[in-house]
Protein backbone atom coordinates (compact mmCIF):
# COMPACT_ATOMS: atom_id res chain seq x y z
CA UNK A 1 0.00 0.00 0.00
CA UNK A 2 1.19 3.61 -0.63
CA UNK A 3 4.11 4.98 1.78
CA UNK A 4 2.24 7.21 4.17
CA UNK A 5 6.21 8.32 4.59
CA UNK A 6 5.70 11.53 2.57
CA UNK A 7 5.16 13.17 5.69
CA UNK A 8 4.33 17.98 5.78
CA UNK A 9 8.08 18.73 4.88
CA UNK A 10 6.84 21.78 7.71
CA UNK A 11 6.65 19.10 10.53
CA UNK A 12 9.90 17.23 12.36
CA UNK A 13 7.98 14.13 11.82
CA UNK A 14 9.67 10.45 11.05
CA UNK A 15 9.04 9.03 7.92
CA UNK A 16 6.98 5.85 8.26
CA UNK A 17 5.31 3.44 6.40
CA UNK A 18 2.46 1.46 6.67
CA UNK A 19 2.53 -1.64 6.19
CA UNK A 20 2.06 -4.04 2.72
CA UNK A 21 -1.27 -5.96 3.33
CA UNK A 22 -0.68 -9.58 3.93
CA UNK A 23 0.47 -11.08 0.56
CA UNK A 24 -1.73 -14.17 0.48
CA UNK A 25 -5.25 -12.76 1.52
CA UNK A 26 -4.80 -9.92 -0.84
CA UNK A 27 -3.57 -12.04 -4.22
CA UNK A 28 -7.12 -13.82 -3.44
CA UNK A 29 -9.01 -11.53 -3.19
CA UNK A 30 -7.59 -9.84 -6.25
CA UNK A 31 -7.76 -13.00 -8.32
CA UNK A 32 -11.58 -13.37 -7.46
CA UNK A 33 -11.92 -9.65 -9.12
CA UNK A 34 -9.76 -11.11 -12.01
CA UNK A 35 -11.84 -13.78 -12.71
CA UNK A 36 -15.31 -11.94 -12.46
CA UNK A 37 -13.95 -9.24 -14.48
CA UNK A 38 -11.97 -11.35 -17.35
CA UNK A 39 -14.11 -14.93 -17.36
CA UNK A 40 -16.87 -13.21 -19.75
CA UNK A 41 -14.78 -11.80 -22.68
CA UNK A 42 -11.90 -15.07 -22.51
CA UNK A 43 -15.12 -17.07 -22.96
CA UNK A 44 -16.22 -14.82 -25.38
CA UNK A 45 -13.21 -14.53 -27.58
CA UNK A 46 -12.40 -18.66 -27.11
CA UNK A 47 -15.85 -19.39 -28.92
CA UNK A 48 -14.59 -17.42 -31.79
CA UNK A 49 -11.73 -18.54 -31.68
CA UNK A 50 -11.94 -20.39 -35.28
CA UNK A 51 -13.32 -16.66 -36.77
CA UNK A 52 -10.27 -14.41 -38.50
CA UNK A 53 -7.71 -12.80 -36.80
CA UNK A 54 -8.74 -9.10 -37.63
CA UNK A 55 -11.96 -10.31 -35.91
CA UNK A 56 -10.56 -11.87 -33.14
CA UNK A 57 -8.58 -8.88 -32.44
CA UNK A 58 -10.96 -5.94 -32.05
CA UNK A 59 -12.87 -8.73 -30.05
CA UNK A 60 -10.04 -8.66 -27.80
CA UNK A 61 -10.21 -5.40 -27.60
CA UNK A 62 -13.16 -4.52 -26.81
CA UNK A 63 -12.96 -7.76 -24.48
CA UNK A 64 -10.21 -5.57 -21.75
CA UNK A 65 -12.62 -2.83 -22.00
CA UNK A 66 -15.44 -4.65 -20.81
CA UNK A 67 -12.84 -6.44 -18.10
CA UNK A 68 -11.64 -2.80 -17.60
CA UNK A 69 -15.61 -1.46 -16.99
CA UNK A 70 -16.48 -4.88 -15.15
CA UNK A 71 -12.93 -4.46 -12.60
CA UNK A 72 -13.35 -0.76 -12.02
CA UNK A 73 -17.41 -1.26 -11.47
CA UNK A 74 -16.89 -4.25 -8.98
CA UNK A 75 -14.06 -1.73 -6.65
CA UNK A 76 -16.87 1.17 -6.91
CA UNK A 77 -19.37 -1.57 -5.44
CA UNK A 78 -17.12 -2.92 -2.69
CA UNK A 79 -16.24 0.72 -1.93
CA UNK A 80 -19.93 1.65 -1.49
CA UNK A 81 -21.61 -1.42 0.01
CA UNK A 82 -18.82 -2.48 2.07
CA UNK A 83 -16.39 0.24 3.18
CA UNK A 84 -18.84 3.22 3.12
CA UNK A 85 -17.72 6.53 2.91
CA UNK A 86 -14.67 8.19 4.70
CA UNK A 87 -14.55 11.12 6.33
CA UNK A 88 -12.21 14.16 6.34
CA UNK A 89 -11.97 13.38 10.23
CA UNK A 90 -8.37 15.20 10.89
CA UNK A 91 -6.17 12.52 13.05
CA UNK A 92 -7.39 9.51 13.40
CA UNK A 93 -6.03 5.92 14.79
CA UNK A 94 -6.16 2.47 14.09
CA UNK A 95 -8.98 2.19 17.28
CA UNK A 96 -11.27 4.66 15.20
CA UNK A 97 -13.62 3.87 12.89
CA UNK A 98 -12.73 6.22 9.97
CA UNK A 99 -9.04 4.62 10.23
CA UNK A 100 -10.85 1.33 9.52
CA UNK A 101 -12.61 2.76 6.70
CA UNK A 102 -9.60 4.70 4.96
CA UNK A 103 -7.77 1.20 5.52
CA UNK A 104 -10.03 -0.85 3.70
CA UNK A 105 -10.71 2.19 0.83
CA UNK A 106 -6.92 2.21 0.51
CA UNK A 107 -6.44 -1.68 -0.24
CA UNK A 108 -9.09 -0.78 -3.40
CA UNK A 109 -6.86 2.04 -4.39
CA UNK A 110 -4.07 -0.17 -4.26
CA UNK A 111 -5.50 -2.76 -5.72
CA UNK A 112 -6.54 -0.51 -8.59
CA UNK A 113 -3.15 1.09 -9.30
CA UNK A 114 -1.52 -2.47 -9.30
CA UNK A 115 -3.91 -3.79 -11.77
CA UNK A 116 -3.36 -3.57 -16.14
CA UNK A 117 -6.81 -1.32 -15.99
CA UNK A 118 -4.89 1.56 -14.48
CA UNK A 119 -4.67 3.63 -17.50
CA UNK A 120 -8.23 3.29 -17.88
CA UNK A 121 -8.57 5.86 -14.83
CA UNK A 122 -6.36 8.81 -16.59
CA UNK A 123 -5.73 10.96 -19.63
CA UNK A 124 -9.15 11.01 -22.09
CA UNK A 125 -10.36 7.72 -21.09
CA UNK A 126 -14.06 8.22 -20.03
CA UNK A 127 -13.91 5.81 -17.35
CA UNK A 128 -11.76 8.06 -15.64
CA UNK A 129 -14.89 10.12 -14.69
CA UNK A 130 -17.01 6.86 -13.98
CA UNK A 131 -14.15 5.67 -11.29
CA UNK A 132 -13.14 8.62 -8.93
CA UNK A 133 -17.08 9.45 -9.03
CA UNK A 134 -17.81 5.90 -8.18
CA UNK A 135 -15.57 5.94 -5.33
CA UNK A 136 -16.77 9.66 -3.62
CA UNK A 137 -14.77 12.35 -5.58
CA UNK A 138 -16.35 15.49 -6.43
CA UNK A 139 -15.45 15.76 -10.03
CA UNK A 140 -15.94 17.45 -13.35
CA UNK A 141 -16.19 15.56 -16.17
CA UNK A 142 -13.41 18.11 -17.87
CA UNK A 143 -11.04 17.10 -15.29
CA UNK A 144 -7.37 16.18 -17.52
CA UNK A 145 -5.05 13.31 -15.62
CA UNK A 146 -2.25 12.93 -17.37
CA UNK A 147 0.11 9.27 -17.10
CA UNK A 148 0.84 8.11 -14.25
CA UNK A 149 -0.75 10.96 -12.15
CA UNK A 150 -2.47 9.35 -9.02
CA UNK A 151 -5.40 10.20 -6.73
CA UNK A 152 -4.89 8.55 -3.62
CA UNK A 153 -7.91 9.64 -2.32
CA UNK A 154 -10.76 9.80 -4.43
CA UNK A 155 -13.05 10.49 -1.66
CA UNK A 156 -11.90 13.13 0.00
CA UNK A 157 -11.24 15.14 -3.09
CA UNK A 158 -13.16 17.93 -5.07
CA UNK A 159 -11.92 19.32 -8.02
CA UNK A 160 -13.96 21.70 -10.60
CA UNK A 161 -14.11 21.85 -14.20
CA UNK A 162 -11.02 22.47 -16.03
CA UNK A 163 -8.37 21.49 -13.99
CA UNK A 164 -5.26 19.84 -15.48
CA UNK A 165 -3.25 17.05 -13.40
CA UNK A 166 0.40 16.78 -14.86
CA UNK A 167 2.48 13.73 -15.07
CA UNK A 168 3.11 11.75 -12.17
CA UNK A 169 1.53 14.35 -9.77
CA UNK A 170 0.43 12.83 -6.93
CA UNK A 171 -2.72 14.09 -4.69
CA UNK A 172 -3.11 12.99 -0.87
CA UNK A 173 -6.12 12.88 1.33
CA UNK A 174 -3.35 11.37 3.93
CA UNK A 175 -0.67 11.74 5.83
CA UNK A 176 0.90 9.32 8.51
CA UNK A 177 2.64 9.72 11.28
CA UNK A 178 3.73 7.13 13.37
CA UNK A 179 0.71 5.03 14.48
CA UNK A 180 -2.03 7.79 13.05
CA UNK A 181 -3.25 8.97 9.92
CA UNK A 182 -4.58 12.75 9.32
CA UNK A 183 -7.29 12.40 6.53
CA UNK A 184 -8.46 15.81 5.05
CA UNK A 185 -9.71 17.06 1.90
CA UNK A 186 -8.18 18.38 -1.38
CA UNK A 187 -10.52 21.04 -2.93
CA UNK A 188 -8.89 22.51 -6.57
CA UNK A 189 -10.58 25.22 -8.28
CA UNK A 190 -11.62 25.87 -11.46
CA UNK A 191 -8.92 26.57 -14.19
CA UNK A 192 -6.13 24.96 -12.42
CA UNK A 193 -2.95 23.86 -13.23
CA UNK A 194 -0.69 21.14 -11.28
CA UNK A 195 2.52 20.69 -12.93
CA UNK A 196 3.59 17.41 -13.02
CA UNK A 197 5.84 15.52 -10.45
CA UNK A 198 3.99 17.71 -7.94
CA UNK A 199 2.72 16.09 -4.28
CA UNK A 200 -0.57 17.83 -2.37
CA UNK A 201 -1.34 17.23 0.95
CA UNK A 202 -4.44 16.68 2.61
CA UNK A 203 -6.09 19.67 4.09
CA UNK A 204 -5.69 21.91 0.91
CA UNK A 205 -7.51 24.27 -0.26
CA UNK A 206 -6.44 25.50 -4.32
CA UNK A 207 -8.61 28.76 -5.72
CA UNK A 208 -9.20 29.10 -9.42
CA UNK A 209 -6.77 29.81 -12.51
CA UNK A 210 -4.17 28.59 -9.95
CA UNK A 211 -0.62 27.41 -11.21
CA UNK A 212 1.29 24.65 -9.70
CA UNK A 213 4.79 24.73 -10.75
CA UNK A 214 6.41 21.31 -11.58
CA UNK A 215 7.73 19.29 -8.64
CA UNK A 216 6.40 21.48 -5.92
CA UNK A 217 4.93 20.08 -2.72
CA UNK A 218 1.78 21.83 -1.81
CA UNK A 219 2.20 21.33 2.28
CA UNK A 220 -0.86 20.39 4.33
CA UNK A 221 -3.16 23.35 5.46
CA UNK A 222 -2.37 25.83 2.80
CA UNK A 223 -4.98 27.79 1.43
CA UNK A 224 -3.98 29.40 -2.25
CA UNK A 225 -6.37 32.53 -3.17
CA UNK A 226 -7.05 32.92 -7.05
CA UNK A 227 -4.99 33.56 -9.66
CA UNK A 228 -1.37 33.26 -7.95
CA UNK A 229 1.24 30.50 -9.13
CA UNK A 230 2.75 28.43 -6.62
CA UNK A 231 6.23 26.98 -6.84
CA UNK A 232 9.11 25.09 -4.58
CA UNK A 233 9.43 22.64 -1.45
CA UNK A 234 7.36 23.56 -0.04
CA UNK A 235 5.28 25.49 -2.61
CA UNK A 236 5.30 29.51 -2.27
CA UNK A 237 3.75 32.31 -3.77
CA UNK A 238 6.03 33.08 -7.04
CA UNK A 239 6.21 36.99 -6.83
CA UNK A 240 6.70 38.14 -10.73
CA UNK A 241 9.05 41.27 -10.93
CA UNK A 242 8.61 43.48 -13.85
CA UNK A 243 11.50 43.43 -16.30
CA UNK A 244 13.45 46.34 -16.36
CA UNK A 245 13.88 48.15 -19.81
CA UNK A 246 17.36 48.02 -20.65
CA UNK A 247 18.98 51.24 -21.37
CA UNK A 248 19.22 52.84 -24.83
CA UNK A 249 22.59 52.73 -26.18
CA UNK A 250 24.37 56.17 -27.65
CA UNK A 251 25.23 55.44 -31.04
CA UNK A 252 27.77 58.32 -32.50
């Protein structure tokens, strides 16, 4: 499961870790989703099998899509009927409910970002919508998430219409620290920008037309009003200075 060591760079916190699920429990129960998802089309395609080859390839084709919709729609289900929804509770530890709840939502994340439908969540692909709504964000169907950006969280965030994730940006709804978790939520505004390689932190709060510089680290807590662009570790306001006009030059 994701390193909860990416701890506020503002804090004198320890980096830790939670632990990797138990290995044998958790290739299971991702087999059984394996199966449900795949056992339709690889019946599908085998019954064809005899048919031509350009046929049996768009079947396959439009076989992992179905897997893809079937795989993503049975972690949306789990995440509703089973797990229920998280809250943005602040700290929280493993007695408490909500760290229950995160703990379970997590293992779907996980189990999601380890699977060969991953890229069905990002760029263009319109199940990207389907998925993060499925499992609680507050989304606009606009919403641009380039490869291998990655919503932790999907639950506690809220982003508005427009918004562009960059490349292998990365967006917490957690933090850990030693034996707790802080769960907040992520709110970006319309028009935004997050460069990519960038990290937010829970607790968050991004206005509209905002720009994220590449590889910044948006520190839990911070609050950015419209408009401004944000860069560094951790991010800052970017004050623009006006160029100076150079000096004419006297020409004899």
């Amino acid at each position: 499961m994701e390193a909860l060591g990416r701890s506020d760079p503002s804090a004198n916190s320890p980096v830790r870790q939670v632990a990797t699920p138990s290995a044998a429990p958790l290739w299971i129960f991702r087999g059984i989703l394996y199966y449900l998802s795949l056992i339709g089309p690889v019946l599908v395609i085998y019954s064809i099998r005899h048919w031509p080859i350009a046929v049996l390839l768009a079947a396959t084709i439009i076989g992992y899509a179905f897997a893809g919709f079937l795989f993503l729609s049975l972690l949306i289900l789990i995440k509703r009927l089973v797990v229920g929804s998280v809250r943005p509770s602040g700290w929280t530890t493993p007695e408490a409910e909500d760290y229950k709840r995160w703990c379970l939502a997590m293992l779907l994340t996980y189990i999601m970002l380890e699977s060969c439908f991953r890229t069905m969540t990002s760029f263009f692909s319109p199940l990207s919508t389907f998925y993060h709504k499925g499992m609680g964000a507050k989304i606009d169907g606009s919403l641009i998430l380039a490869t291998g950006a990655r919503i932790s969280d999907p639950w506690l965030l809220e982003i508005r219409a427009n918004v562009l994730i960059g490349a292998d940006a990365v967006i917490l709804g957690h933090i850990g620290d030693r034996n707790r978790v802080f769960l907040g939520r992520v709110v970006i505004g319309e028009g935004t920008v997050v460069g990519m390689r960038s990290v937010i932190f829970p607790d968050v709060r991004i206005g509209r037309d905002v720009r994220i510089g590449a590889g910044s680290v948006v520190v839990r807590g911070t609050t950015i009003p419209d408009g401004e662009t944000w860069v560094g570790v951790p991010a800052r306001k970017l004050n623009r200075k006006p160029l100076m006009a150079r000096p004419a030059s006297n020409s004899s």
